[in-house]
N, C-alpha and C. Protein backbone atom coordinates (compact mmCIF):
# COMPACT_ATOMS: atom_id res chain seq x y z
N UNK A 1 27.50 69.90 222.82
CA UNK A 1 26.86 70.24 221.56
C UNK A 1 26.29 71.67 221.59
N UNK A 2 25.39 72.32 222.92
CA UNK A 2 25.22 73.25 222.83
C UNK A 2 26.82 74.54 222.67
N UNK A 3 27.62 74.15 223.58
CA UNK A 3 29.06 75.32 223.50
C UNK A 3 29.22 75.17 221.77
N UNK A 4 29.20 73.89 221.20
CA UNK A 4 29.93 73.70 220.07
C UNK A 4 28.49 74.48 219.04
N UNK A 5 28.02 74.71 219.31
CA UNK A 5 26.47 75.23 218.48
C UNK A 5 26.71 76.61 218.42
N UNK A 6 27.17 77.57 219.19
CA UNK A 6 27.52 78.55 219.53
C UNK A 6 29.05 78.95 218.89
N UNK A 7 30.03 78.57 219.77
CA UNK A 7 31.25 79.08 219.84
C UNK A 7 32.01 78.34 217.87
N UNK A 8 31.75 77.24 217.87
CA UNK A 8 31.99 76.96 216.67
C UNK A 8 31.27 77.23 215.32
N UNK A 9 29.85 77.35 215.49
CA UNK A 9 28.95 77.65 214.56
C UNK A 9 28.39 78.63 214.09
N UNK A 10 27.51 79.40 215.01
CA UNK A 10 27.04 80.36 214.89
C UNK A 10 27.43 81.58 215.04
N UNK A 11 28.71 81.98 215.90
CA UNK A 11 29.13 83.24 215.93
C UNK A 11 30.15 83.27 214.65
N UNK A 12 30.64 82.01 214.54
CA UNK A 12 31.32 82.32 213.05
C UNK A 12 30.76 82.77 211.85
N UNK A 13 29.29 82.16 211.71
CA UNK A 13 28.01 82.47 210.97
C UNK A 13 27.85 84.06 210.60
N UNK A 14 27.58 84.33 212.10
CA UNK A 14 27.29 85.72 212.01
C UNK A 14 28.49 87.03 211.68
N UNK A 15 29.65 86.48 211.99
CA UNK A 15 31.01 87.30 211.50
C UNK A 15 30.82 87.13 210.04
N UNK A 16 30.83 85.68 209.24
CA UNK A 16 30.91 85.84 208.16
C UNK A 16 29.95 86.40 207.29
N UNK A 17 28.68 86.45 207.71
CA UNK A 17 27.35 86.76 207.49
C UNK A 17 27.71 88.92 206.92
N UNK A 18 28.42 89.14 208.13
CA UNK A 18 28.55 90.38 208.03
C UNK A 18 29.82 91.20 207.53
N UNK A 19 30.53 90.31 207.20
CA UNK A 19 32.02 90.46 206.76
C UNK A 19 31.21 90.75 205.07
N UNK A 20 30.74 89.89 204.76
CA UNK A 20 29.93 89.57 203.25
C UNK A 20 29.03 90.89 203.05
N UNK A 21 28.99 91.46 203.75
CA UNK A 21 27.63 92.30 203.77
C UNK A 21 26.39 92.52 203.58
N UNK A 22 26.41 91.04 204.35
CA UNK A 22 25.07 91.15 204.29
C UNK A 22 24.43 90.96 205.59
N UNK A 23 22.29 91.39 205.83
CA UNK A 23 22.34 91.76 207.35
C UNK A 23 22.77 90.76 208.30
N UNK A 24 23.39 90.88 209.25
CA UNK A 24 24.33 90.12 209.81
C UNK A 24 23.10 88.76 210.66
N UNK A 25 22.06 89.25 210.98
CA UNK A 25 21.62 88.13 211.61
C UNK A 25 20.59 87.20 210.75
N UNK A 26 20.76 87.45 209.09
CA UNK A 26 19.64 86.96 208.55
C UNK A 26 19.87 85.48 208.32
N UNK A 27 21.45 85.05 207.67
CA UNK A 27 21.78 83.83 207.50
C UNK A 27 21.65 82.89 208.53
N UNK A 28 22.43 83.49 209.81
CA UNK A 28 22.72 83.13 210.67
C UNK A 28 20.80 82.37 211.09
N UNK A 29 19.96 83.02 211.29
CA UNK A 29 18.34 82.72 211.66
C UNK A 29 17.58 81.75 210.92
N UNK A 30 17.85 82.19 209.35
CA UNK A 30 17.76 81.20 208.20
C UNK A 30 17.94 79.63 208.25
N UNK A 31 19.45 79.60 208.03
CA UNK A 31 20.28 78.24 208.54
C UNK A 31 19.75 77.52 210.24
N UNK A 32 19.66 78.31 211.07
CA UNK A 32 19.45 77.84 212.19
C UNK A 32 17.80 77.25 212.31
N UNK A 33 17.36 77.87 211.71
CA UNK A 33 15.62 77.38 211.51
C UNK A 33 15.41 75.98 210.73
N UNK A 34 16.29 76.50 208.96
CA UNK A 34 16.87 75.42 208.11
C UNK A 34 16.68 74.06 209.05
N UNK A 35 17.77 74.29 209.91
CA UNK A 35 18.72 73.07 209.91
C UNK A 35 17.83 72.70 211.34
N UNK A 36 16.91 72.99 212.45
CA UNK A 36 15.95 72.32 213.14
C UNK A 36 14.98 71.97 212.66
N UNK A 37 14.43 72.49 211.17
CA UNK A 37 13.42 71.66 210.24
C UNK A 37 13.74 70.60 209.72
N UNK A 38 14.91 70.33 209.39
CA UNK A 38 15.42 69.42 208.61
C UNK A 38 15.13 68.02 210.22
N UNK A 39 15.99 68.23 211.23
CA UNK A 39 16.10 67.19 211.81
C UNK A 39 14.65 67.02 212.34
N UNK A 40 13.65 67.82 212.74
CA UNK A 40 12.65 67.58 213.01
C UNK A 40 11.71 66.50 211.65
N UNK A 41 11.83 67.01 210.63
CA UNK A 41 11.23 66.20 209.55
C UNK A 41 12.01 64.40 209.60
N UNK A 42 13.26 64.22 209.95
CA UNK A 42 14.00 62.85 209.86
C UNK A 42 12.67 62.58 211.14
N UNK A 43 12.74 63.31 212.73
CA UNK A 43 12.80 62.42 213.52
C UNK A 43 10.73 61.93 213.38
N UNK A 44 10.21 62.34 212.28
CA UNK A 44 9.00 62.37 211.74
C UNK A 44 8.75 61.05 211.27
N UNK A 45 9.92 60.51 210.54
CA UNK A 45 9.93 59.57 209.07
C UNK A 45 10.70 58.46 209.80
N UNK A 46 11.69 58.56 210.63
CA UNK A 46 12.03 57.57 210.62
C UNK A 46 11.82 56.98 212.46
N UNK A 47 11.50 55.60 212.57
CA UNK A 47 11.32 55.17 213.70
C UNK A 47 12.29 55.04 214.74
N UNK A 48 12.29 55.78 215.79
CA UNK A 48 13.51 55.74 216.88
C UNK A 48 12.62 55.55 218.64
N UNK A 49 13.91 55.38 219.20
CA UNK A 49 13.40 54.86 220.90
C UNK A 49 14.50 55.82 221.36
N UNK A 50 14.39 56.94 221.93
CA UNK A 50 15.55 57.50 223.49
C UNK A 50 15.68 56.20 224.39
N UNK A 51 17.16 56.77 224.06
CA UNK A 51 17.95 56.01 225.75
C UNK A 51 17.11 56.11 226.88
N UNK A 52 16.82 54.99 227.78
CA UNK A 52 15.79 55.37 228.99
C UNK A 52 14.73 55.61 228.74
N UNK A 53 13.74 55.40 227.57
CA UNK A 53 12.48 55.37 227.29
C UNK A 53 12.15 53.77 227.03
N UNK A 54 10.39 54.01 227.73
CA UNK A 54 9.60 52.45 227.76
C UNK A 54 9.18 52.42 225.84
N UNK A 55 9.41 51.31 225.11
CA UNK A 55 9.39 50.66 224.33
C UNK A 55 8.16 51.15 223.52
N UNK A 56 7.17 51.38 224.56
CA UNK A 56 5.90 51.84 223.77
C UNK A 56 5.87 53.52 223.40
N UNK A 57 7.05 54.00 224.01
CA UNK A 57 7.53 56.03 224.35
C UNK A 57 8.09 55.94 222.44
N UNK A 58 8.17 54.88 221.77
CA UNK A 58 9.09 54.96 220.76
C UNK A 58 8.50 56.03 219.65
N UNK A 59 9.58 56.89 218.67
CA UNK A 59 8.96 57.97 217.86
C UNK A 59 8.78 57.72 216.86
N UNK A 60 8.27 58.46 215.78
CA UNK A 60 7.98 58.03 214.83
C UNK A 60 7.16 57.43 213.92
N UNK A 61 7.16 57.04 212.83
CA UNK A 61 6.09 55.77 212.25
C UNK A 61 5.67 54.40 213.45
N UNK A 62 4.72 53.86 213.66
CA UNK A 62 4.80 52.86 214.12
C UNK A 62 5.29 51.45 213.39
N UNK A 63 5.83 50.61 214.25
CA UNK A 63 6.76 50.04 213.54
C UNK A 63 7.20 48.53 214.64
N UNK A 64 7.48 46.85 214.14
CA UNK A 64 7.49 46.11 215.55
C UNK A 64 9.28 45.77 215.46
N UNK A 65 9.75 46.73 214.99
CA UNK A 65 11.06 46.84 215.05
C UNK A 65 11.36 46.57 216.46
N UNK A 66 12.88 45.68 216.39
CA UNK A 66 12.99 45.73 218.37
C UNK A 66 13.60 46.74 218.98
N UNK A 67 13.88 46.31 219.92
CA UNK A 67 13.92 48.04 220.61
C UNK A 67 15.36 48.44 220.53
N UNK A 68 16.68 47.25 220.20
CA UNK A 68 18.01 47.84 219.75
C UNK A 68 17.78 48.35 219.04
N UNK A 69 17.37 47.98 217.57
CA UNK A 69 17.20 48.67 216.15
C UNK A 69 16.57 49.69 216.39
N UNK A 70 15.75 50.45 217.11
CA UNK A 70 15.44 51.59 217.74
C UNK A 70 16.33 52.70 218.13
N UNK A 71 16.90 52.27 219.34
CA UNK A 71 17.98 52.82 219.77
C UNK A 71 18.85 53.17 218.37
N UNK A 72 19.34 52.18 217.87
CA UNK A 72 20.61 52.46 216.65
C UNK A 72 20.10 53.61 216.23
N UNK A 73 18.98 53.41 215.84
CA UNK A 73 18.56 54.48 214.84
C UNK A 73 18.10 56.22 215.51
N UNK A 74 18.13 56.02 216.62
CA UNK A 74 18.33 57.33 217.67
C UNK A 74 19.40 57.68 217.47
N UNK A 75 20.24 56.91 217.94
CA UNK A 75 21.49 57.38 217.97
C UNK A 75 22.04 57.99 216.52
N UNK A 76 21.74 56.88 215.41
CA UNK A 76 22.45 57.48 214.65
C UNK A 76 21.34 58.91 213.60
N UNK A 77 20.46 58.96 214.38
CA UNK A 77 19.61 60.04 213.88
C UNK A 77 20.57 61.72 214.56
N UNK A 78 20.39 61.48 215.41
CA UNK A 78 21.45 62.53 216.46
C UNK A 78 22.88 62.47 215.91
N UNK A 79 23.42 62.11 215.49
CA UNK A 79 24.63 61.85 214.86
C UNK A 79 25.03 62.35 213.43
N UNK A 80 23.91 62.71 212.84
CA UNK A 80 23.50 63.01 211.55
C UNK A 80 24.32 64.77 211.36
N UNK A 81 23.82 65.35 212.48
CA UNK A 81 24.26 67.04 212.70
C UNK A 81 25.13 66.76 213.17
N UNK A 82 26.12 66.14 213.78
CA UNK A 82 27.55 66.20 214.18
C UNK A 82 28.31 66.05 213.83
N UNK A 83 27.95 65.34 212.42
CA UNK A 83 29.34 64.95 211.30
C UNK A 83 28.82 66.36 210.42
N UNK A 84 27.90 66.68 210.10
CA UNK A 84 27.37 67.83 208.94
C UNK A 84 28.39 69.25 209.52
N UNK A 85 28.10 69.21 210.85
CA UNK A 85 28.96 70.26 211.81
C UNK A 85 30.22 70.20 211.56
N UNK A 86 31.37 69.23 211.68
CA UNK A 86 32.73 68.95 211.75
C UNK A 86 32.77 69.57 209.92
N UNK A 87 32.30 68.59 209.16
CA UNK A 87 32.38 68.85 207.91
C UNK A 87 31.77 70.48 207.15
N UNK A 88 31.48 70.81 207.46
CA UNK A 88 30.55 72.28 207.06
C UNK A 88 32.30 73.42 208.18
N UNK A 89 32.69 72.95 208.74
CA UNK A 89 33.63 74.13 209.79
C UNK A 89 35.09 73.51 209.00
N UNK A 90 35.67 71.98 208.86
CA UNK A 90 36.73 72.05 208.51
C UNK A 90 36.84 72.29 206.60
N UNK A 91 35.07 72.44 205.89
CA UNK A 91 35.16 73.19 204.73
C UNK A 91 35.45 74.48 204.61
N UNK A 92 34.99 74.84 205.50
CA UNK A 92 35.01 76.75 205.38
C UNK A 92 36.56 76.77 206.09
N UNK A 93 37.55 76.35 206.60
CA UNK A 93 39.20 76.17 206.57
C UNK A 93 39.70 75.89 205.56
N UNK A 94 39.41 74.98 204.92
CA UNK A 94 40.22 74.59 203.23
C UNK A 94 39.42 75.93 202.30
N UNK A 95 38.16 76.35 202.51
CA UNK A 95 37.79 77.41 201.92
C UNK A 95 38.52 78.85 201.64
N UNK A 96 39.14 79.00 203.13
CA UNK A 96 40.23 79.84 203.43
C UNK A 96 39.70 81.12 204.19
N UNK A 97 38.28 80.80 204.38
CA UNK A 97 37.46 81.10 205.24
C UNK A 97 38.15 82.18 206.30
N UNK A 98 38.21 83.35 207.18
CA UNK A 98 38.97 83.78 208.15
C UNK A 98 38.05 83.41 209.24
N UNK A 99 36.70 83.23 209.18
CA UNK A 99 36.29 82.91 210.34
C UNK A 99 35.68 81.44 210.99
N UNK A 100 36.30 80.81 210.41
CA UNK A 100 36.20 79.60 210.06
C UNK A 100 37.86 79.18 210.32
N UNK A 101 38.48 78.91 211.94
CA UNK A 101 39.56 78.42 212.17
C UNK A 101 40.04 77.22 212.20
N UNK A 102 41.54 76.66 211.87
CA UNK A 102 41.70 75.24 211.81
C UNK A 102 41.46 74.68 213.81
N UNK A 103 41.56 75.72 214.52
CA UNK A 103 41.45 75.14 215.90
C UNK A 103 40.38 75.06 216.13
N UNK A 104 39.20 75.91 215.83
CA UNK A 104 37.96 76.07 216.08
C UNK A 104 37.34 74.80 215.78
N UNK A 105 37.94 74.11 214.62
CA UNK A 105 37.37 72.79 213.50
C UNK A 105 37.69 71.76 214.36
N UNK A 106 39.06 71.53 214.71
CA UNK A 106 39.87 70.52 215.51
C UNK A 106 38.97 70.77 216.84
N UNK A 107 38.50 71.90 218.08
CA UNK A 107 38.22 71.66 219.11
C UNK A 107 36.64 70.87 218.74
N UNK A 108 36.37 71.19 217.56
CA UNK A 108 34.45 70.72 217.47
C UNK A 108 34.65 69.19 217.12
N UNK A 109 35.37 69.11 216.65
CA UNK A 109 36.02 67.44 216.39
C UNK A 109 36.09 66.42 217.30
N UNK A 110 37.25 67.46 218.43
CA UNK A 110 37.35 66.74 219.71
C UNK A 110 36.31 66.24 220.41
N UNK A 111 35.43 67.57 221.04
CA UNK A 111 34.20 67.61 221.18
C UNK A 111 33.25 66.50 221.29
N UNK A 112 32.75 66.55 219.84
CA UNK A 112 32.21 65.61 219.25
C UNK A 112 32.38 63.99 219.66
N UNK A 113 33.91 63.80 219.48
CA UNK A 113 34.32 62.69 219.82
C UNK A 113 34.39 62.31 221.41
N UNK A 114 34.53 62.80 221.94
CA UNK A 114 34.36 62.40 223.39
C UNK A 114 33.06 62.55 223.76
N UNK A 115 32.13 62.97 222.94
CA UNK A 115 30.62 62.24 223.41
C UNK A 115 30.00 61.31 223.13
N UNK A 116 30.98 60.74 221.53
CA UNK A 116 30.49 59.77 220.94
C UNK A 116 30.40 58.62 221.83
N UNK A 117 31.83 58.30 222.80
CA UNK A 117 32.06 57.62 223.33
C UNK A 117 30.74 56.84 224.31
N UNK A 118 30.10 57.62 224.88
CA UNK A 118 29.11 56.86 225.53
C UNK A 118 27.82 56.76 224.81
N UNK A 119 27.65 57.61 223.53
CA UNK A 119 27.00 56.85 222.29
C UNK A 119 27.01 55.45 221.99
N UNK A 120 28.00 55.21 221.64
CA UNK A 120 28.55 53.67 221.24
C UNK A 120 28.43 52.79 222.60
N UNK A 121 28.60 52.92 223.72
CA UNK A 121 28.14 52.04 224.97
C UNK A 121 26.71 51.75 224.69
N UNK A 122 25.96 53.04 224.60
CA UNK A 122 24.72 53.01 224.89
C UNK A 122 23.75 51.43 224.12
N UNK A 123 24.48 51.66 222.58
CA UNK A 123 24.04 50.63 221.46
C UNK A 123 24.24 49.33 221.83
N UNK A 124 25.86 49.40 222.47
CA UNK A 124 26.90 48.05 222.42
C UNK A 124 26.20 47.16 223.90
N UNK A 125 26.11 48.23 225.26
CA UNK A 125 26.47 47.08 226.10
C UNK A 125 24.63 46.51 226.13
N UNK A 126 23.60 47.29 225.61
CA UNK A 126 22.28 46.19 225.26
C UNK A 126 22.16 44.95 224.71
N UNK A 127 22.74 45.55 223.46
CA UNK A 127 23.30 43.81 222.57
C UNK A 127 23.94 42.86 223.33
N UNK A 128 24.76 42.94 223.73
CA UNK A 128 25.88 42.22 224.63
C UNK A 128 24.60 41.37 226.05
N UNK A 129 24.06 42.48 226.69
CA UNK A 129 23.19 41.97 227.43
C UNK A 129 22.25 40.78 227.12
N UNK A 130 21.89 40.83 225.54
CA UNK A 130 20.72 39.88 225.16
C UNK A 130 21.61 38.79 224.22
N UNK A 131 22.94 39.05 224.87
CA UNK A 131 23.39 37.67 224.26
C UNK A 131 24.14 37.84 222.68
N UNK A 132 24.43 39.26 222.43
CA UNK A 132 25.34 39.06 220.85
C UNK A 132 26.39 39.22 221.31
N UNK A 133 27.35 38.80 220.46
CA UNK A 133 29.00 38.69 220.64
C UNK A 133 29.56 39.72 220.92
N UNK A 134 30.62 39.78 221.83
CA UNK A 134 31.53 41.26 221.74
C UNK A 134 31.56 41.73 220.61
N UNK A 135 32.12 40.75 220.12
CA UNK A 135 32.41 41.38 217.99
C UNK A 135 31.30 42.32 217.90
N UNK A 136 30.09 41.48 217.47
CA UNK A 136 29.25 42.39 217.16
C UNK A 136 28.72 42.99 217.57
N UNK A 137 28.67 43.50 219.32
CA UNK A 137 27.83 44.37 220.29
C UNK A 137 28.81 45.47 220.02
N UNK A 138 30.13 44.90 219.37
CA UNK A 138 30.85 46.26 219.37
C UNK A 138 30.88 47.45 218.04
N UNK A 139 30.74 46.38 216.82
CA UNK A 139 30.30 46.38 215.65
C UNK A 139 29.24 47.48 215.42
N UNK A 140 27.77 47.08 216.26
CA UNK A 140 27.12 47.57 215.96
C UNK A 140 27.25 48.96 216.17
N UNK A 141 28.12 49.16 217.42
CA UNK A 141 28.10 50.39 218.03
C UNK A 141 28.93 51.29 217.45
N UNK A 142 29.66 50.93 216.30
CA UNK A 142 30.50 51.70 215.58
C UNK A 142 29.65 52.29 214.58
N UNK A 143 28.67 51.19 213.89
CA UNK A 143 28.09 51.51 212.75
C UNK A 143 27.21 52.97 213.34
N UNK A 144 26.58 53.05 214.29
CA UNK A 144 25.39 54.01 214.24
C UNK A 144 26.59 55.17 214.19
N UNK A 145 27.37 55.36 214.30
CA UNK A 145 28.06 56.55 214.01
C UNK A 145 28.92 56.74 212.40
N UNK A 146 28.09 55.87 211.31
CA UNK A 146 28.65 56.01 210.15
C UNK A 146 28.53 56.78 209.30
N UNK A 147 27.35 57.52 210.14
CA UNK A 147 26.74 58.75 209.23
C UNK A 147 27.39 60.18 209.16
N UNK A 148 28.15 59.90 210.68
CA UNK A 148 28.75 61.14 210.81
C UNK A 148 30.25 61.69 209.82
N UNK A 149 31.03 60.35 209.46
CA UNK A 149 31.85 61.16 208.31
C UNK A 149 31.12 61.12 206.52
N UNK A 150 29.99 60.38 206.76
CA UNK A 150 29.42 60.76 205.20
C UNK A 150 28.93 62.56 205.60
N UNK A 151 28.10 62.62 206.59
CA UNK A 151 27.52 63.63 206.42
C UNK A 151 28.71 65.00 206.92
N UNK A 152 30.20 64.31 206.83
CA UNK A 152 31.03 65.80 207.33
C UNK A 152 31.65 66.21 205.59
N UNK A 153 31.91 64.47 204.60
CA UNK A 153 32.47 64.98 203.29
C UNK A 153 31.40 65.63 203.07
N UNK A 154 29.55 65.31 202.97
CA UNK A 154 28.79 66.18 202.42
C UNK A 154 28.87 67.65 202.35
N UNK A 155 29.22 67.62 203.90
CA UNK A 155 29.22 69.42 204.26
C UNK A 155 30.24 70.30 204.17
N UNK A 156 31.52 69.47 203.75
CA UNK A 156 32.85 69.92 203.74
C UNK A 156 32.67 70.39 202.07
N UNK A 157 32.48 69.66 201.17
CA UNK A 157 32.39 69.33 199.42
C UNK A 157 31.67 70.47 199.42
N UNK A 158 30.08 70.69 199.93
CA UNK A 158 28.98 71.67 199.72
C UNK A 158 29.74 73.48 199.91
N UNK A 159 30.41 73.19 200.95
CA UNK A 159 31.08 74.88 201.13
C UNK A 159 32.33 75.14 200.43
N UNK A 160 32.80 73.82 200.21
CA UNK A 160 34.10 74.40 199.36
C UNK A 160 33.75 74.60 197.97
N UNK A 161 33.14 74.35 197.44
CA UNK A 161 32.24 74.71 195.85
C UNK A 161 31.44 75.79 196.12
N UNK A 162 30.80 75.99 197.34
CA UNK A 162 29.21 77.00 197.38
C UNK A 162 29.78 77.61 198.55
N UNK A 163 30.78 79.00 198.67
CA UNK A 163 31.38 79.54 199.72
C UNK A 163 30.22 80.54 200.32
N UNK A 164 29.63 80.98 199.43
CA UNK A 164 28.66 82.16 200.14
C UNK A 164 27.42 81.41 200.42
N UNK A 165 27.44 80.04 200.52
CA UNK A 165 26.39 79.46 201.73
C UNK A 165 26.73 78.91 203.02
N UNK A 166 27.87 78.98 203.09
CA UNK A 166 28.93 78.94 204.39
C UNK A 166 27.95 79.35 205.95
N UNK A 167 27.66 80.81 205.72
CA UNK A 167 27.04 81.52 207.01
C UNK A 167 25.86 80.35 207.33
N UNK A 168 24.93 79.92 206.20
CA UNK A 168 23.99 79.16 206.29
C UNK A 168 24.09 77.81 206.72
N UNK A 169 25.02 77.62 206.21
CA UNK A 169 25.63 75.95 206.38
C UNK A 169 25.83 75.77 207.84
N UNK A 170 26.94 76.83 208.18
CA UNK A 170 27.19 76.76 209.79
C UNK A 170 25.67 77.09 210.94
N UNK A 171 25.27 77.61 210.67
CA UNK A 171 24.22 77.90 211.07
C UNK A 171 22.72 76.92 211.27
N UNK A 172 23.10 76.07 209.95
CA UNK A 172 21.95 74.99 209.52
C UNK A 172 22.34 73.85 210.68
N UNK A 173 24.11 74.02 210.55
CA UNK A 173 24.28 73.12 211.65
C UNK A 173 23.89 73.01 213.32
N UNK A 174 24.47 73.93 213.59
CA UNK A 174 23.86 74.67 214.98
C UNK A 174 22.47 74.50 215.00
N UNK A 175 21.67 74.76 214.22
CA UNK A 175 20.21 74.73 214.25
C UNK A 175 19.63 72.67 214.72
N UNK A 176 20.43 72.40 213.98
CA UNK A 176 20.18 71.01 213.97
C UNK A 176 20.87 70.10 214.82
N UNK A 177 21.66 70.85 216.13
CA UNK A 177 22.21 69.91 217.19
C UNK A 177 21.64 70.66 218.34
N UNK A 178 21.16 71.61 218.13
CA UNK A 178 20.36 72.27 219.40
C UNK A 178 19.21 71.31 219.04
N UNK A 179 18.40 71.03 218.06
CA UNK A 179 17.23 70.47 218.03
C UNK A 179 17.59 68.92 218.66
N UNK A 180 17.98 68.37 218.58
CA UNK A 180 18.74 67.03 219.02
C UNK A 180 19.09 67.02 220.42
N UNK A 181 19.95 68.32 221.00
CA UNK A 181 19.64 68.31 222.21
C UNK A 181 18.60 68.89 223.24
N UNK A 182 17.74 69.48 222.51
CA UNK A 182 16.48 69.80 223.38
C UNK A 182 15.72 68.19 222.77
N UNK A 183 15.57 68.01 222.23
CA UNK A 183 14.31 66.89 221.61
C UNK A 183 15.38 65.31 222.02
N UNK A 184 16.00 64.95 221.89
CA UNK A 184 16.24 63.68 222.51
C UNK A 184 17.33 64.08 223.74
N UNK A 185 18.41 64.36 223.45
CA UNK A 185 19.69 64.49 224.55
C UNK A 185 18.88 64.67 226.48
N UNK A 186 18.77 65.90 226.29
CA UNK A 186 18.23 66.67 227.79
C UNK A 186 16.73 65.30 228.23
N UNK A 187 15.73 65.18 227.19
CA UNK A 187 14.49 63.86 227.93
C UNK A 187 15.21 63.04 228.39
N UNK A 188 16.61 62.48 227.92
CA UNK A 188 17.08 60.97 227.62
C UNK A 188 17.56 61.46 229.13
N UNK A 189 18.36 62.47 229.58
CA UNK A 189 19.02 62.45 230.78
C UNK A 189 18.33 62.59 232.00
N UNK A 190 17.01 63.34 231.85
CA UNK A 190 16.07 63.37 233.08
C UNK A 190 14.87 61.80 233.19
N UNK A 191 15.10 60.80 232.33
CA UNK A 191 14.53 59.53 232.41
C UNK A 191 15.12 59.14 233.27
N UNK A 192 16.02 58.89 233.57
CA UNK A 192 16.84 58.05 234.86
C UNK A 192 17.08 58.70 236.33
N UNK A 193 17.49 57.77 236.80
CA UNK A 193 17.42 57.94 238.21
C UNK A 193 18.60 59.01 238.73
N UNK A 194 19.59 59.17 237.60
CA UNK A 194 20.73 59.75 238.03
C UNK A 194 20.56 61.19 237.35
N UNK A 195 19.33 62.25 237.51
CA UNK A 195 19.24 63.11 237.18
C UNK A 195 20.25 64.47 237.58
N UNK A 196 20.29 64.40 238.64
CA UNK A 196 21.36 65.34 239.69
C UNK A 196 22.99 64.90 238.81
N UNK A 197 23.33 64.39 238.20
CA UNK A 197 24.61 64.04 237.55
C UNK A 197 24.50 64.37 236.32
N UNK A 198 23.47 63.92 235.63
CA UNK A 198 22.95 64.41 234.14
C UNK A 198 23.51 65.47 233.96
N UNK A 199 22.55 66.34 235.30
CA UNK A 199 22.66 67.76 234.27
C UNK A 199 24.08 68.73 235.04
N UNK A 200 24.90 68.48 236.17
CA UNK A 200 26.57 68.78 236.39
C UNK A 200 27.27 68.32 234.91
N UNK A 201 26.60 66.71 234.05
CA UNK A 201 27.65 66.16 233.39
C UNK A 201 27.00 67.13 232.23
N UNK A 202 26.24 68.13 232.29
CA UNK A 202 25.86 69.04 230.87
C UNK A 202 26.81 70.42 231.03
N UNK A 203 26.25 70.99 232.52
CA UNK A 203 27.38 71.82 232.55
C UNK A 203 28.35 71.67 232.73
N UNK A 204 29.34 70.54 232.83
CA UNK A 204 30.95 70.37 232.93
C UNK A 204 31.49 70.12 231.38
N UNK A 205 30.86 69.58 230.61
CA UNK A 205 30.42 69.16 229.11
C UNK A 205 30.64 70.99 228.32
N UNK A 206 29.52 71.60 228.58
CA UNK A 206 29.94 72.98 228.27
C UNK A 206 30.85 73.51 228.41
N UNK A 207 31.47 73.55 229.54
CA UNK A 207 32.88 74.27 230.47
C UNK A 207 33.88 73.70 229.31
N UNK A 208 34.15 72.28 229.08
CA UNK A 208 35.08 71.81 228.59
C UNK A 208 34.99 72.27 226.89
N UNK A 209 33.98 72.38 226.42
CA UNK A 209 33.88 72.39 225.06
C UNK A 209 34.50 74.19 224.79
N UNK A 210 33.66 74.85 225.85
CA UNK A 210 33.99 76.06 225.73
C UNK A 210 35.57 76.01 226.04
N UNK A 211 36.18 76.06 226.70
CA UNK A 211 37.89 75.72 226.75
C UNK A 211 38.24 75.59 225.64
N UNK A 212 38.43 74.50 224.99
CA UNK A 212 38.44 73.79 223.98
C UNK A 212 38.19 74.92 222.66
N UNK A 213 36.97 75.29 222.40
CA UNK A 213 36.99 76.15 221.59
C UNK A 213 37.59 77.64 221.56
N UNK A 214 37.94 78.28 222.43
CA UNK A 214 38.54 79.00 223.17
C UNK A 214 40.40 79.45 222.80
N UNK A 215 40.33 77.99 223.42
CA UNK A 215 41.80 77.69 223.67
C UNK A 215 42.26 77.60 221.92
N UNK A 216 42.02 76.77 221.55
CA UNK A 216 41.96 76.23 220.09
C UNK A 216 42.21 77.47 219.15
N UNK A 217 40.76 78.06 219.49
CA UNK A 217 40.07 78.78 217.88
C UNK A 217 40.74 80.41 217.90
């Protein structure tokens, strides 16, 4: 998320920012502020638990919600900027955008998706533990990621109608998955015992995304 915050978001931001003529780092700062206010205000309002946090660590309103329905709602709080991201990069492509590439869109996609993957464990194999069905331990674990293609048509629709908020958009995004990974991602990985892996599986995570965007874009 951080490579994809960067290499997909924000330097495109700032090309287009200045292609437009306008000062090149204002959108780009704007959007990026934007878009860590925004997720900071959700993780305000709505009640969530990090992966690897004690029950009583939970954020938010207080609330005797159990501690899956917690989790879900972590997860799919963090999930919120990753579909806005995909959707806001493969708008500014149908836009016709030049800095805004169809590989650049496709590697943030990829990306994305191969982290989801242990997203959806995280939800699924708890349930399963306390006794709900495969069906639905699996179920559930699909749903917390439902936000992510509402919130990619949102961001895709928003730039292809509103092109000169593009720099902002991309930028709002970036702003709002860096906040996600400093504020839940990075705590969630130094809670456990397997810290020394965490953070190799952050920088190998980068390496690959950067490739990926690279290679792609």
């Amino acid at each position: 998320m951080v490579a994809a915050s960067f290499w997909s978001l924000l330097s495109p931001s700032i090309e287009m920012s200045e292609r437009m003529g306008n000062i090149p780092w204002l959108a780009p700062a704007v959007g990026f502020g934007l878009g860590a206010l925004f997720l900071f205000g959700l993780d305000k309002v709505l009640p969530h638990l990090h992966i690897n946090f004690d029950p009583k660590q939970s954020e938010g309103p207080q609330t005797n919600w159990h501690r899956t329905t917690l989790l879900v709602l972590a997860i799919t709080l963090h999930n919120i900027p990753e579909g806005l991201a995909v959707g806001v990069l493969f708008g500014g492509v149908a836009a016709g955008m030049p800095e805004a590439s169809i590989g650049g869109a496709v590697a943030l996609a990829i990306g994305i998706g191969l982290q989801n993957f242990p997203e959806g464990f995280a939800v699924s194999m708890p349930l399963r533990r306390q006794g709900v069905s495969k069906f639905r331990s699996f179920w559930y674990g699909q749903l917390s990621a439902i936000v992510e293609p509402i919130a990619g048509v949102i961001g895709a629709v928003a730039v292809m109608h509103m092109q000169s908020v593009l720099p902002y958009a991309l930028a709002f995004a970036a702003g709002a998955m860096i906040y996600v990974v400093v504020e839940e991602v990075i705590p969630e990985t130094q809670q456990d015992k397997y810290t020394d892996i965490a953070t190799l599986g952050f920088i190998g995570g980068f390496i690959v995304m950067m490739i990926l965007d690279v290679a792609l874009g």
